[in-house]
PDB file of N, CA and C in Angstrom:
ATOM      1  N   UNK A   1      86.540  80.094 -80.065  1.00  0.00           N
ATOM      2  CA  UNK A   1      87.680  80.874 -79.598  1.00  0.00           C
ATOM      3  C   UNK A   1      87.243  81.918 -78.566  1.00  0.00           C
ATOM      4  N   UNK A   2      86.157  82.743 -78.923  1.00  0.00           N
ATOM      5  CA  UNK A   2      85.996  83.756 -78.059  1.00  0.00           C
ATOM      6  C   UNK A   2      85.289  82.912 -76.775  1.00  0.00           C
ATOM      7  N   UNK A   3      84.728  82.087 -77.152  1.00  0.00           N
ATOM      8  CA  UNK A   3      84.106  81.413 -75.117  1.00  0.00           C
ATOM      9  C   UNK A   3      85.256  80.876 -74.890  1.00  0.00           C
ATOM     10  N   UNK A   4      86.251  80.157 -75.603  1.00  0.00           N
ATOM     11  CA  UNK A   4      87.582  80.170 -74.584  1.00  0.00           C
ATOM     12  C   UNK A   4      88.230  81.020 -73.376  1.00  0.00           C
ATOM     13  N   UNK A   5      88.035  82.096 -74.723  1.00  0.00           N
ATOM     14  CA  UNK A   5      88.598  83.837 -73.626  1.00  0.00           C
ATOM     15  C   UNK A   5      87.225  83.985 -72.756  1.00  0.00           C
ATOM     16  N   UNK A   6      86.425  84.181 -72.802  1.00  0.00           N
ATOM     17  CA  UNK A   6      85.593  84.172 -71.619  1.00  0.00           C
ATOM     18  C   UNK A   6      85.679  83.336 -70.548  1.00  0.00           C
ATOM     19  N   UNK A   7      85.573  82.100 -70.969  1.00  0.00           N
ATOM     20  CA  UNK A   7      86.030  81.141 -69.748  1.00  0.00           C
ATOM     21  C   UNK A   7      87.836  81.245 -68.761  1.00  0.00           C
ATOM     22  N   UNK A   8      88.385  82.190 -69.758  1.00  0.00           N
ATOM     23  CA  UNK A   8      89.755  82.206 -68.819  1.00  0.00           C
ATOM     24  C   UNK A   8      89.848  83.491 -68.872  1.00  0.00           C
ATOM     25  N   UNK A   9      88.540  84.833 -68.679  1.00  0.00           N
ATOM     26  CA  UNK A   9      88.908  85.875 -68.222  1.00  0.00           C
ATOM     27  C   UNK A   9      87.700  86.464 -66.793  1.00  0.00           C
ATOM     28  N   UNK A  10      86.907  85.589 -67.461  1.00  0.00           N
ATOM     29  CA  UNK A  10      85.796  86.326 -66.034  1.00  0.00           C
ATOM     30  C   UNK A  10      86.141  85.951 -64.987  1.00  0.00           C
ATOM     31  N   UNK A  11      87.156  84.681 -64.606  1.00  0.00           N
ATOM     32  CA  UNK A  11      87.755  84.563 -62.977  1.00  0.00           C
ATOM     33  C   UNK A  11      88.344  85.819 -62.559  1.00  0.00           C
ATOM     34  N   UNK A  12      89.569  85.634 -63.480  1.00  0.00           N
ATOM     35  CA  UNK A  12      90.472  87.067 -63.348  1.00  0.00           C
ATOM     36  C   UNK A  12      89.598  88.331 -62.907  1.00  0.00           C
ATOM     37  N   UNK A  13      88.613  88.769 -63.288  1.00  0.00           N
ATOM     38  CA  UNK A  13      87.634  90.206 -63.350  1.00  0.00           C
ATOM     39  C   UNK A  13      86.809  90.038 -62.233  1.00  0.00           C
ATOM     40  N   UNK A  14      86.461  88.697 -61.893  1.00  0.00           N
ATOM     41  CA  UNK A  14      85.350  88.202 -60.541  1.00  0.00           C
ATOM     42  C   UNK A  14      86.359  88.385 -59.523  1.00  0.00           C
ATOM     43  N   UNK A  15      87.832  87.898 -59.391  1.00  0.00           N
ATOM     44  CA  UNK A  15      88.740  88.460 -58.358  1.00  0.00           C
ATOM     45  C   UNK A  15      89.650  89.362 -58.554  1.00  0.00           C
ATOM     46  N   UNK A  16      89.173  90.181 -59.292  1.00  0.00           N
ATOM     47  CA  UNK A  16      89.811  91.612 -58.830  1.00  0.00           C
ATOM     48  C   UNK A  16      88.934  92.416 -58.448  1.00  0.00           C
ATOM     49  N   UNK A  17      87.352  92.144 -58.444  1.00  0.00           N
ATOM     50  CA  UNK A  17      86.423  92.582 -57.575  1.00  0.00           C
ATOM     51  C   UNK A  17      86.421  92.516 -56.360  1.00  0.00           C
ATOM     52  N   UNK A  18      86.404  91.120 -55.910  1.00  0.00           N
ATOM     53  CA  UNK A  18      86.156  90.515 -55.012  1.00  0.00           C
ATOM     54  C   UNK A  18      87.620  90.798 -54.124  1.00  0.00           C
ATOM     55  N   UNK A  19      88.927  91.163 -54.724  1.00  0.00           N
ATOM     56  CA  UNK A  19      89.931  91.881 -53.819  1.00  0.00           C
ATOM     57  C   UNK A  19      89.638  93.118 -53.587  1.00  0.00           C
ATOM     58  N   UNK A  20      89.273  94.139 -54.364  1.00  0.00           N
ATOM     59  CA  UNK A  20      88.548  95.376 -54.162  1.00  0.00           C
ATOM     60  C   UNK A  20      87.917  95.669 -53.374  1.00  0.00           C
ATOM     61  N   UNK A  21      87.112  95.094 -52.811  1.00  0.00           N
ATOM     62  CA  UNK A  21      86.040  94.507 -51.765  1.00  0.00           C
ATOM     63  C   UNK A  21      86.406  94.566 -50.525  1.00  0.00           C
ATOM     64  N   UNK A  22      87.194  93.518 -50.591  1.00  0.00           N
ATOM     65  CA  UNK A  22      87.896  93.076 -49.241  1.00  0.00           C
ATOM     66  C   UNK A  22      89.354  94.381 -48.558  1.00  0.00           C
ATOM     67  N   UNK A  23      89.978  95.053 -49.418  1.00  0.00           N
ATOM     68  CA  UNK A  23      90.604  95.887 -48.865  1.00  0.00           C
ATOM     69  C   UNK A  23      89.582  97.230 -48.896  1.00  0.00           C
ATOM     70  N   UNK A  24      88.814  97.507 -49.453  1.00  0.00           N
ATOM     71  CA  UNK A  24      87.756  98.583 -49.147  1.00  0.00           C
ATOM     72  C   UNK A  24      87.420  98.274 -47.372  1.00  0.00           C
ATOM     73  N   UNK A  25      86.823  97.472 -47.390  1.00  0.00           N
ATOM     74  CA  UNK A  25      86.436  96.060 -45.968  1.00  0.00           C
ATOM     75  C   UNK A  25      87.657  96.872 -45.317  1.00  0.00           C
ATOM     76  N   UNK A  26      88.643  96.143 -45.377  1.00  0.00           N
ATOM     77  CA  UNK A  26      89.679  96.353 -44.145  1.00  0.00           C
ATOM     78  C   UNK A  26      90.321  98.047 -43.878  1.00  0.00           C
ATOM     79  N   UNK A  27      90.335  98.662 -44.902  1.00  0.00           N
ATOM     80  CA  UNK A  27      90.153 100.065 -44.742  1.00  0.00           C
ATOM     81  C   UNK A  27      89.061 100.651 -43.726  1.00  0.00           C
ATOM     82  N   UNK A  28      87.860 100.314 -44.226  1.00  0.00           N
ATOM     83  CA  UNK A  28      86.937 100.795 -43.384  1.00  0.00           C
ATOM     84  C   UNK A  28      86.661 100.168 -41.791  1.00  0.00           C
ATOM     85  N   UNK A  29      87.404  98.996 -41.744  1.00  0.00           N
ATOM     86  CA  UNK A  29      87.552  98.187 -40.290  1.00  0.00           C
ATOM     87  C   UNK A  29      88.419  99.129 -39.746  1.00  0.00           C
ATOM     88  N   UNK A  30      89.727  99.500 -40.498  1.00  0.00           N
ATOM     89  CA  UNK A  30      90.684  99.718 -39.661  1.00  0.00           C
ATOM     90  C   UNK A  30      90.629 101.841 -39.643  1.00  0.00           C
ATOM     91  N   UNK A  31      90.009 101.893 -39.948  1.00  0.00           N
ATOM     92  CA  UNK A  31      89.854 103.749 -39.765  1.00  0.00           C
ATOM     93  C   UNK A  31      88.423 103.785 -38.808  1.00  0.00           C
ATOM     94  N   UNK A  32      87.903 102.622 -38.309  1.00  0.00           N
ATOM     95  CA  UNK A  32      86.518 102.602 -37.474  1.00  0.00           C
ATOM     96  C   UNK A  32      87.677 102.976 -36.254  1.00  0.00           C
ATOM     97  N   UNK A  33      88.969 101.925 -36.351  1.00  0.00           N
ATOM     98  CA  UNK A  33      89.758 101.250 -34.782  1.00  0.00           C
ATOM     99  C   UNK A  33      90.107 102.713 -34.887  1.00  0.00           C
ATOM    100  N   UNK A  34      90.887 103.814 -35.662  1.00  0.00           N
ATOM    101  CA  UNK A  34      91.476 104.647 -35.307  1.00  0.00           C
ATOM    102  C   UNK A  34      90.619 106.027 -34.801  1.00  0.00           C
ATOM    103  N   UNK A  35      89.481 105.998 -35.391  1.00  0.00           N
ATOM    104  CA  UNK A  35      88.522 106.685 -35.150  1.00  0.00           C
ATOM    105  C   UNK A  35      87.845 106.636 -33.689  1.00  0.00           C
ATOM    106  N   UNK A  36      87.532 105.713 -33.757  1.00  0.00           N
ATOM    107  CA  UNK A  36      86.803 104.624 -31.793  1.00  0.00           C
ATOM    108  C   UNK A  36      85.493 104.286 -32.519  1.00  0.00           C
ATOM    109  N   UNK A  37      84.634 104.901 -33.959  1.00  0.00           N
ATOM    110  CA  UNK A  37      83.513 104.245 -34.583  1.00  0.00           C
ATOM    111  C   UNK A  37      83.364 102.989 -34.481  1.00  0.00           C
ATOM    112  N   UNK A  38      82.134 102.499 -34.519  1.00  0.00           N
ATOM    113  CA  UNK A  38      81.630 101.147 -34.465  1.00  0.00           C
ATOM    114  C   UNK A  38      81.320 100.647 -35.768  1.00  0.00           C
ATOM    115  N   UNK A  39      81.473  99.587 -36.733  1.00  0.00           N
ATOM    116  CA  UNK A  39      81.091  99.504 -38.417  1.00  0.00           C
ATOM    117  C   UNK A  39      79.741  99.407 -38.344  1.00  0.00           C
ATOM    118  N   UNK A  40      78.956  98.933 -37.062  1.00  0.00           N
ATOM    119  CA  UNK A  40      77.524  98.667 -37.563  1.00  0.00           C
ATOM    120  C   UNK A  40      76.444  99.547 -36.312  1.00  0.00           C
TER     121      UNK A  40
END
């Protein structure tokens, strides 16, 4: 029972990281554009 719930919860937790990520990402892309900063 419980590796059931593991197997149908660590996707869920791996992409709500992995969205976390990516709008952190586009935050920091898009306050570089308003700024005139370069990301790298």
């Amino acid at each position: 029972m419980m590796l059931t719930v593991y197997f149908l919860v660590w996707p869920v937790i791996s992409a709500g990281i992995l969205l976390m990520l990516i709008v952190s990402l586009v935050r920091d892309i898009s306050d570089a554009r308003k700024t005139g900063k370069k990301m790298l």
